[in-house]
Protein backbone atom coordinates (compact mmCIF):
# COMPACT_ATOMS: atom_id res chain seq x y z
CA UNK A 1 0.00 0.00 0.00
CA UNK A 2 1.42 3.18 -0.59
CA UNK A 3 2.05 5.85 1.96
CA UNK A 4 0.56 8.86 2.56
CA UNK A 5 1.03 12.01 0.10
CA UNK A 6 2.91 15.08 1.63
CA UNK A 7 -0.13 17.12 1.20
CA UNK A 8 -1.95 14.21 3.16
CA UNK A 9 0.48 14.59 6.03
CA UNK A 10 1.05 18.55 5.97
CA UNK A 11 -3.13 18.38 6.49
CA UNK A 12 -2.88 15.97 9.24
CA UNK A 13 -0.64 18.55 11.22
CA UNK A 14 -2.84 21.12 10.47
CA UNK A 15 -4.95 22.57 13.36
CA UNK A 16 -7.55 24.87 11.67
CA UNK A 17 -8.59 28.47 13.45
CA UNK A 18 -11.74 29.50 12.09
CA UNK A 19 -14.00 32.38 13.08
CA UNK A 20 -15.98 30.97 16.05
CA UNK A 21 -14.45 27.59 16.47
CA UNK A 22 -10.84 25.25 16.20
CA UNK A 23 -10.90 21.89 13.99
CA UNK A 24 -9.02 18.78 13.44
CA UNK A 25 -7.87 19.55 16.88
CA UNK A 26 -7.06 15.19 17.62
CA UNK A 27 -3.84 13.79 16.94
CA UNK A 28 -4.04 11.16 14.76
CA UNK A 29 -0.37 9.68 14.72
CA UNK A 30 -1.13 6.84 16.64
CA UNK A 31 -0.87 3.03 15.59
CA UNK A 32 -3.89 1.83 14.37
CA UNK A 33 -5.61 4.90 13.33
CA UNK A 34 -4.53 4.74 9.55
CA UNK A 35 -4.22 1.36 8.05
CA UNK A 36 -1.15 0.07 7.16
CA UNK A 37 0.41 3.28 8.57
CA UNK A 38 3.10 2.59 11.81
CA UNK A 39 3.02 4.81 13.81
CA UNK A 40 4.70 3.88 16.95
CA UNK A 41 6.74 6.47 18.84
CA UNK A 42 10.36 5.23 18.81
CA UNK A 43 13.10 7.14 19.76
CA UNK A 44 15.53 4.73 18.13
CA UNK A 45 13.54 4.52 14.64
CA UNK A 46 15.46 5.42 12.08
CA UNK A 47 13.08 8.53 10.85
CA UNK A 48 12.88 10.20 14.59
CA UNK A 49 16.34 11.78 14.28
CA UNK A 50 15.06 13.63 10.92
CA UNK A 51 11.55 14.96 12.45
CA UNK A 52 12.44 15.51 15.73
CA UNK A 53 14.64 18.69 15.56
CA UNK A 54 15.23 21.79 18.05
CA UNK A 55 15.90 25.02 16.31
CA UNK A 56 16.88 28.20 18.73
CA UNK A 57 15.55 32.03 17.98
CA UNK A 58 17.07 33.72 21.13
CA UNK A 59 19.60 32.15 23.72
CA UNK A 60 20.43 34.34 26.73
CA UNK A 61 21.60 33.14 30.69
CA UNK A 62 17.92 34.26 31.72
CA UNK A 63 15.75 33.59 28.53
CA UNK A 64 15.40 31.31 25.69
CA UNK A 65 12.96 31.19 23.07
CA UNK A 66 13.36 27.71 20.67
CA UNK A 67 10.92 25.89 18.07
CA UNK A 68 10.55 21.74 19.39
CA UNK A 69 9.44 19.96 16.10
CA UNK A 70 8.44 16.99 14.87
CA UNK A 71 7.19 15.68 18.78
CA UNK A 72 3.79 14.92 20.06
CA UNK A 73 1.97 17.34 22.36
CA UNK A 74 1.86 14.88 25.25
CA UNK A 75 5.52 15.25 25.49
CA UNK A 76 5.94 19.05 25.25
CA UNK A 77 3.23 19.29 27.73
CA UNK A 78 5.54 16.90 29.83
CA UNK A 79 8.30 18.92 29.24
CA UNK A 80 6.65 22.17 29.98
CA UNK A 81 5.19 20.72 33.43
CA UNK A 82 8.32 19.34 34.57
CA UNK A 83 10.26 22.71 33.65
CA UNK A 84 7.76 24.13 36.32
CA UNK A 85 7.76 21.85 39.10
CA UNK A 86 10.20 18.83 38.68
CA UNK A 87 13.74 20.24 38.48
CA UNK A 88 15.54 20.31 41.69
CA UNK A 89 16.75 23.17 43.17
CA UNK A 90 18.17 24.86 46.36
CA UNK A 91 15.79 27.06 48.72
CA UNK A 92 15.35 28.47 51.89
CA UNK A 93 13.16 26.49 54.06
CA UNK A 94 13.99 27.26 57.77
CA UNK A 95 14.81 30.37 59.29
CA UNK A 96 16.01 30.36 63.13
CA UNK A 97 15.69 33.66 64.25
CA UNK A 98 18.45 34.57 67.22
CA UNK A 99 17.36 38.60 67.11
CA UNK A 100 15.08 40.59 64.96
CA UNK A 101 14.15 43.70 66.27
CA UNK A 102 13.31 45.25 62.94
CA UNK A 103 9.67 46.38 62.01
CA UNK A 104 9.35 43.12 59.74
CA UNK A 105 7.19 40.41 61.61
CA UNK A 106 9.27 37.02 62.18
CA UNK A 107 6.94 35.50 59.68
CA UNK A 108 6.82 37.60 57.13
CA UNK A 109 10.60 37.72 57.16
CA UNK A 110 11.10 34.48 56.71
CA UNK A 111 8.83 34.57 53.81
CA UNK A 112 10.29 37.01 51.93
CA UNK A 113 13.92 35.07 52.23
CA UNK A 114 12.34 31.53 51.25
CA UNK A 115 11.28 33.48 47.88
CA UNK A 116 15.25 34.86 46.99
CA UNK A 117 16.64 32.28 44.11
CA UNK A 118 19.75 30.89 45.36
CA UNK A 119 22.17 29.61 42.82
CA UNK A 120 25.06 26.74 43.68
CA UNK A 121 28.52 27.33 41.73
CA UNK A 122 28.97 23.98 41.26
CA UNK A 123 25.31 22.65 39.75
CA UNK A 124 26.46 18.84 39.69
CA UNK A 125 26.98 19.36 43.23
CA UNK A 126 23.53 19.74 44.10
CA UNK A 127 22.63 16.57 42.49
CA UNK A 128 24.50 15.14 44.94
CA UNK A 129 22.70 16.53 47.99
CA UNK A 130 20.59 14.35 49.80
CA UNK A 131 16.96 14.86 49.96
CA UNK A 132 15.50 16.43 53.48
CA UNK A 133 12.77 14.61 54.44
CA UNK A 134 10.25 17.02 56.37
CA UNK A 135 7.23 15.65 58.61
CA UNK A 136 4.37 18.00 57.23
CA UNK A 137 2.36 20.12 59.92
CA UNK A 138 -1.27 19.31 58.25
CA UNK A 139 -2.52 16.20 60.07
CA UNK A 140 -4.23 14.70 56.95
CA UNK A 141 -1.07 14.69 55.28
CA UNK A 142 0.50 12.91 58.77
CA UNK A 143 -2.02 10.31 58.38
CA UNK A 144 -0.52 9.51 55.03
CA UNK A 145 2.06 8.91 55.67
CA UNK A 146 3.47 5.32 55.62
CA UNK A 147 4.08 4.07 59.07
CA UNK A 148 8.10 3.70 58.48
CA UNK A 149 8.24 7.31 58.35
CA UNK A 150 11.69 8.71 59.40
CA UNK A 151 11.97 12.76 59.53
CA UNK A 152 15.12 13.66 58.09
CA UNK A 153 18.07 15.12 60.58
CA UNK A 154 19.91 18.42 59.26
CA UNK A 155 23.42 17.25 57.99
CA UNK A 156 26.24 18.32 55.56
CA UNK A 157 24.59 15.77 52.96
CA UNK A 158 20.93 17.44 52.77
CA UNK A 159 21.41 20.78 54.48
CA UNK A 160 23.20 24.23 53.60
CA UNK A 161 23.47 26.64 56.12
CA UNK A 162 23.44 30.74 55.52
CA UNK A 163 23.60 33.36 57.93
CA UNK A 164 22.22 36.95 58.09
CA UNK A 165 23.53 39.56 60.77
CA UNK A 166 22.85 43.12 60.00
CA UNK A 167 22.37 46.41 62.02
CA UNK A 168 21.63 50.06 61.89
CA UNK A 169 23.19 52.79 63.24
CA UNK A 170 23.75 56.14 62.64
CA UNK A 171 26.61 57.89 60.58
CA UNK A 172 29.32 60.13 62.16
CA UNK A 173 27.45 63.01 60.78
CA UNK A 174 23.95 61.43 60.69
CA UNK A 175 22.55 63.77 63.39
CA UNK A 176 23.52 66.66 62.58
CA UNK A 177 22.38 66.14 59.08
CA UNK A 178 18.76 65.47 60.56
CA UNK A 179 19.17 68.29 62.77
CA UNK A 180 19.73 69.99 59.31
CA UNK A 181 16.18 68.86 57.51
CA UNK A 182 18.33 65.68 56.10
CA UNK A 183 15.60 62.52 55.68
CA UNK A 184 17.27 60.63 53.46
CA UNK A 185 18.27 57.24 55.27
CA UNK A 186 20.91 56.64 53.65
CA UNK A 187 22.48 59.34 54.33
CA UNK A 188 21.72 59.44 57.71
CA UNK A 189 22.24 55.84 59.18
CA UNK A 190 24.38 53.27 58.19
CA UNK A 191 23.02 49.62 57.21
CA UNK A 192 19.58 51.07 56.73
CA UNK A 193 18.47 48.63 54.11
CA UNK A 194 19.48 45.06 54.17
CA UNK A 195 20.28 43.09 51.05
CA UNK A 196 19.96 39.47 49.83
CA UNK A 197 24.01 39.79 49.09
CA UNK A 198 24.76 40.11 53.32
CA UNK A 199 23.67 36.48 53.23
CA UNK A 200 26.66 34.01 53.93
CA UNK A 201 27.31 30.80 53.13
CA UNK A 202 28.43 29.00 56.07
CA UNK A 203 29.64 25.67 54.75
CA UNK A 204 30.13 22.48 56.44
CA UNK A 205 32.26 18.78 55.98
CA UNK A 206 32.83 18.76 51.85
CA UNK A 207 30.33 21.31 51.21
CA UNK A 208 32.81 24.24 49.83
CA UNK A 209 34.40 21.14 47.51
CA UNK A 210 31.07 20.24 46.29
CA UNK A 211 28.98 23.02 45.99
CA UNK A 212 31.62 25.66 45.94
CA UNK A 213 29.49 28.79 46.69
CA UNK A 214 26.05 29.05 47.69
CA UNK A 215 24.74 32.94 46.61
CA UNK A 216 21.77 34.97 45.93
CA UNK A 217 21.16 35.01 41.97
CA UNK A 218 20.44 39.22 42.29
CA UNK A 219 22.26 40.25 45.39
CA UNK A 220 20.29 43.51 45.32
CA UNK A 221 17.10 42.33 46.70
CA UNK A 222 15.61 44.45 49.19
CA UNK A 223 15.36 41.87 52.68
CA UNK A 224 14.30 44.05 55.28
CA UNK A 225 14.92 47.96 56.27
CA UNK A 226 16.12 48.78 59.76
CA UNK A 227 16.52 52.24 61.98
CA UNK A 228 19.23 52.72 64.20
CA UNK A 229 19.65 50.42 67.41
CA UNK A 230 17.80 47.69 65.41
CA UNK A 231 19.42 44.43 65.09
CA UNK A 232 19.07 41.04 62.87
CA UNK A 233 20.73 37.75 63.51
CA UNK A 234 19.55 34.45 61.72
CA UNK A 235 20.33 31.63 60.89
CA UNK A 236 18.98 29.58 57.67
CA UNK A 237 18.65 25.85 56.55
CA UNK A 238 18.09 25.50 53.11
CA UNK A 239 17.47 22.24 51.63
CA UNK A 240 17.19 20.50 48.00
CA UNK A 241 13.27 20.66 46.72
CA UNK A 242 11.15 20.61 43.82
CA UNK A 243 8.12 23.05 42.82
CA UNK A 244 5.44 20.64 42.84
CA UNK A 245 6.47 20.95 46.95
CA UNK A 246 6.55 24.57 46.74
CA UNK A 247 6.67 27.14 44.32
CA UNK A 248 10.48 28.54 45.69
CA UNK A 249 11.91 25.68 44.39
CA UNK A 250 10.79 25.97 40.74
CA UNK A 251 13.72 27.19 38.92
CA UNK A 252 11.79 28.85 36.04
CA UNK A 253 9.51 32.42 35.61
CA UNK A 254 7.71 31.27 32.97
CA UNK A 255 7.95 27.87 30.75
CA UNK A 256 5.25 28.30 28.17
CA UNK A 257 4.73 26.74 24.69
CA UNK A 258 2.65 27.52 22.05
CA UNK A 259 2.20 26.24 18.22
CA UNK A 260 3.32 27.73 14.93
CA UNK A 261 0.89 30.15 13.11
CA UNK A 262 -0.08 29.56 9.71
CA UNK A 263 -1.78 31.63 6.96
CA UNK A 264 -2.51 30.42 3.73
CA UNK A 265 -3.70 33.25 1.05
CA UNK A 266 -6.24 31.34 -1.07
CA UNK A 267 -7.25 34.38 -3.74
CA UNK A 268 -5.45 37.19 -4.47
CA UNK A 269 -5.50 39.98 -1.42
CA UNK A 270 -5.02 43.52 -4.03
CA UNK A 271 -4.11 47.16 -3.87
CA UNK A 272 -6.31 48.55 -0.56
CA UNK A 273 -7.61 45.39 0.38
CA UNK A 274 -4.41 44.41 0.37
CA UNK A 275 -3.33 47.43 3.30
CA UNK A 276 -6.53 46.64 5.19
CA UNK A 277 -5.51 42.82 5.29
CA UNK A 278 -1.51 43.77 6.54
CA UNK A 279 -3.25 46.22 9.10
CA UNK A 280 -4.89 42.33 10.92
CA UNK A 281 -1.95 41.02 12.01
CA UNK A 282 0.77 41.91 13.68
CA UNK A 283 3.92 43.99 11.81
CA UNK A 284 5.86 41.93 9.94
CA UNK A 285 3.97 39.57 9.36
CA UNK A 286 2.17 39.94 5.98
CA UNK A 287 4.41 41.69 3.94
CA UNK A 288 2.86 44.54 0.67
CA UNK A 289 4.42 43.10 -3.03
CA UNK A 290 4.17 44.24 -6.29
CA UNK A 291 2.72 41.80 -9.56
CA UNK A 292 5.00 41.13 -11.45
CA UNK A 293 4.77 40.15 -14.72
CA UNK A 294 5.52 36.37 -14.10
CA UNK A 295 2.92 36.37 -11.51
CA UNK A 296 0.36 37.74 -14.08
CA UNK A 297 1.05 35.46 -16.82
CA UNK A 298 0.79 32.54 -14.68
CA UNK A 299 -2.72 30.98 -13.66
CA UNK A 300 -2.97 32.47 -10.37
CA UNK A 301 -5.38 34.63 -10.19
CA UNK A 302 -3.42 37.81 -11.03
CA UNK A 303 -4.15 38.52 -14.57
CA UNK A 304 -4.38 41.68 -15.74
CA UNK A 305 -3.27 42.99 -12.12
CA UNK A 306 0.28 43.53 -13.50
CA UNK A 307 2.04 46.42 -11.08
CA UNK A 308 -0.75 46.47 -8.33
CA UNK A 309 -0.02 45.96 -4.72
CA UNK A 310 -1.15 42.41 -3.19
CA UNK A 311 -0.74 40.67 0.02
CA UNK A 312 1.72 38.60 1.05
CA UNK A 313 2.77 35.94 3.85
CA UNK A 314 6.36 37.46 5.34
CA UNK A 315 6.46 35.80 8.34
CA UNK A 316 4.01 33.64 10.92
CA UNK A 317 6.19 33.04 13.69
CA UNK A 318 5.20 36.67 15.56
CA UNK A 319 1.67 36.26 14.41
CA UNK A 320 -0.57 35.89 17.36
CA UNK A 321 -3.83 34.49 15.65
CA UNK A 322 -6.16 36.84 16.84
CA UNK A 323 -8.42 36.00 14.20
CA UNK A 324 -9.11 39.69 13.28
CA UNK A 325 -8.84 39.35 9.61
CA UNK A 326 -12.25 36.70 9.78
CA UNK A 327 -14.15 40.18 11.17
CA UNK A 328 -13.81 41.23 7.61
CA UNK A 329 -16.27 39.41 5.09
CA UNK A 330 -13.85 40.78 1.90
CA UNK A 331 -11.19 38.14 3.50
CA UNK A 332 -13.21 35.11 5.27
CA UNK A 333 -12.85 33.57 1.84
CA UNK A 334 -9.67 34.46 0.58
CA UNK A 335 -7.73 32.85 3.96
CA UNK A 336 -7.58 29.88 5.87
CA UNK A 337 -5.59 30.26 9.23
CA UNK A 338 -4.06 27.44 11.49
CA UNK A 339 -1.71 25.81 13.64
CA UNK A 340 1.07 23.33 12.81
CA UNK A 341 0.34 20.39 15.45
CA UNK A 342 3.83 19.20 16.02
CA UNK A 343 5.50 22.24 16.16
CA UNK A 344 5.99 23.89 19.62
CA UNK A 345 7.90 27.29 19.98
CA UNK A 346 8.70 27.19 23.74
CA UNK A 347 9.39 30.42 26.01
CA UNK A 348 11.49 29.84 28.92
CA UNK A 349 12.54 32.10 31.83
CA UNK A 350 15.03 31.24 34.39
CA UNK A 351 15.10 32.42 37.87
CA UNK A 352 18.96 32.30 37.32
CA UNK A 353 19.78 29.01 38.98
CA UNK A 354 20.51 27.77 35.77
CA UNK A 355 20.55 28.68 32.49
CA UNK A 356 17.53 29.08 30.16
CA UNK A 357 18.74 26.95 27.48
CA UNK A 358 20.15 24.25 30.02
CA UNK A 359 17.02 23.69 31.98
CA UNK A 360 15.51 22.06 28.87
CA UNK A 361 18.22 19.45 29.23
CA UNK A 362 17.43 19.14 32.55
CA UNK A 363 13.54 18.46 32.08
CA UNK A 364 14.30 16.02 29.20
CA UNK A 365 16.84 13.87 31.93
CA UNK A 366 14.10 13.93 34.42
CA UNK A 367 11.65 12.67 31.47
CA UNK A 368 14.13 10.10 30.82
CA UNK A 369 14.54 8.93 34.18
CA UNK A 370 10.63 8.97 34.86
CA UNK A 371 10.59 6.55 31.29
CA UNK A 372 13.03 4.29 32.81
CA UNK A 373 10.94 3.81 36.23
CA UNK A 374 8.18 3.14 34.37
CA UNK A 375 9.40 0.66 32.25
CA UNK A 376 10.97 -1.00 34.94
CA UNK A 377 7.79 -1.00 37.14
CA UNK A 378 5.79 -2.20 34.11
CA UNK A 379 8.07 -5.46 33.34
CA UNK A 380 7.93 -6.13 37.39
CA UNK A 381 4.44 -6.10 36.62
CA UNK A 382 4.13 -8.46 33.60
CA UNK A 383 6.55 -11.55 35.31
């Protein structure tokens, strides 16, 4: 039997956006749907390595934008889930407080340093922390727990200590300044304003070796302000967690996906029309051409329209769908938009533990590991 034409398979990946509703919206690469079609995921089949390719549009330490092709949505989504709330990181968790006597409730403190990103110099060295194993405090949660339940103790292997001490006092001229109409605090006392970067690593057994340095990822975040004779002294326990536990351990913004835009011109879009149509979508998008005299002579609808302006497609990649040209009745028959199904242009953000493009790797080792589990489970399963 012979296969499927490529216009076959480019309308199988199709998604269409009409005016009111979205169609062929079901995947239907899965074995058994089309006879005599396989179409078994395999990583190691010979045609994955062509269709499944990853194509980068802006790289940066804090942000990367890149196109995932060729991939079924069940696995992006996995991807984009696990970016959120599967990749370990480091985090604040306890804060023993010696002395506060700032304005900032114990509480609320200890809040606001739970929420700074903390990044480890040496990232392989936090896969190599233990996990700390915490008793929760809600006592349906207790109950679930199975009855061999051991709370963790704090130790070099699953615990990294910081410290905070900070006070306020006034400058050598700091009074006579306010005697002077001077309000300005810095100017006036000294350690007013206390900074995620006066937080120090306080290492213990082979933790310098392993993790090297344990720092704020922006030391200029505001922690607390203080007035003179006020005094802070804690001490903090951070451990290894994931953002499914909390949402300070996620080490991403934003991880968001969405699919490539497509617009198909069906009749010719001329001279005004043309202007009005450009004006639906975003700039640069659909791009204002002259016929030529090749397009004239050919059968496409542009005969006799030699040197007039028409409509073209530039580029879909910024277009946002909004569907504005289908308003118009002069276009709802002269375009067809859509969405390529297997092709995923992903948005990531890093809170600056690691780097945008490297978290991907990350999520698609914790996919792989998850695989492996499961397969292992499954075969225990079948014996």
């Amino acid at each position: 039997m012979p296969g499927p034409s490529q216009k076959e398979l480019d309308r199988r990946k199709r998604v269409g956006v009409n005016k009111h509703t979205v169609s062929n919206v079901s995947s239907t690469d899965f074995p058994g749907h089309y006879p005599g079609e396989d179409h078994s995921f395999n990583i190691n089949h010979a045609d994955f390595p062509q269709n499944c390719t990853i194509q980068f549009h802006q790289r940066s330490p804090s942000q990367s934008v890149f196109s995932l092709i060729g991939i079924d949505t069940s696995i992006a989504n996995a991807l984009r889930r696990i970016l959120l709330s599967e990749i370990p990181t480091l985090a604040i968790e306890d804060v023993f407080v010696y002395n506060n006597t700032s304005i900032i409730a114990d509480e609320v403190l200890a809040h606001r340093l739970g929420l700074i990103p903390l990044r480890v110099a040496n990232a392989e060295g936090l896969k190599s922390m233990q996990w700390y194993f915490k008793r929760p405090s809600d006592e349906a949660e207790q109950a679930e727990l199975p009855e061999n339940f051991q709370e963790s103790i704090p130790t070099a292997d699953n615990c990294v200590v910081l410290t905070l001490k900070a006070s306020c006092s006034w400058r050598n001229d700091g009074k006579k300044r306010w005697e002077q109409g001077e309000r300005e605090p810095t100017r006036l006392y000294e350690g007013s304003n206390v900074y995620a970067h006066q937080l120090e690593f306080d290492g213990h057994g082979r933790q310098p070796d392993v993790l090297g340095n344990v720092e704020p990822v922006n030391p200029d975040i505001l922690v607390a302000k203080m007035r003179p004779g006020q005094i802070l002294d804690l001490r903090l326990h951070c451990y290894k967690g994931i953002g499914k536990d909390h949402a300070k351990f996620s080490p991403v913004a934003t991880a968001s996906y969405r699919l490539l835009p497509t617009i198909d011109i069906l009749q010719p879009i001329l001279g005004q029309e043309a202007r009005k149509f450009a004006r639906c979508f975003p700039k640069g998008v659909i791009g204002i051409e002259t016929v030529s005299g090749a397009d004239a002579n050919r059968d496409s609808g542009y005969a006799g329209h030699e040197g007039e302006e028409k409509a073209v497609v530039k580029d879909t990649f910024n277009d946002t769908v909004s569907r504005e040209c289908l308003r118009h009745d002069e276009f709802k028959d002269k375009v067809r938009l859509g969405r390529v199904r297997d092709h995923f242009i992903f948005s990531v953000e890093s809170t600056g533990q690691f780097e945008s493009a490297e978290l991907f790797v990350e999520a698609a080792k914790v996919l792989k590991g998850k695989c492996a589990r499961f397969r292992g489970n499954l075969q225990q399963l079948i014996r």
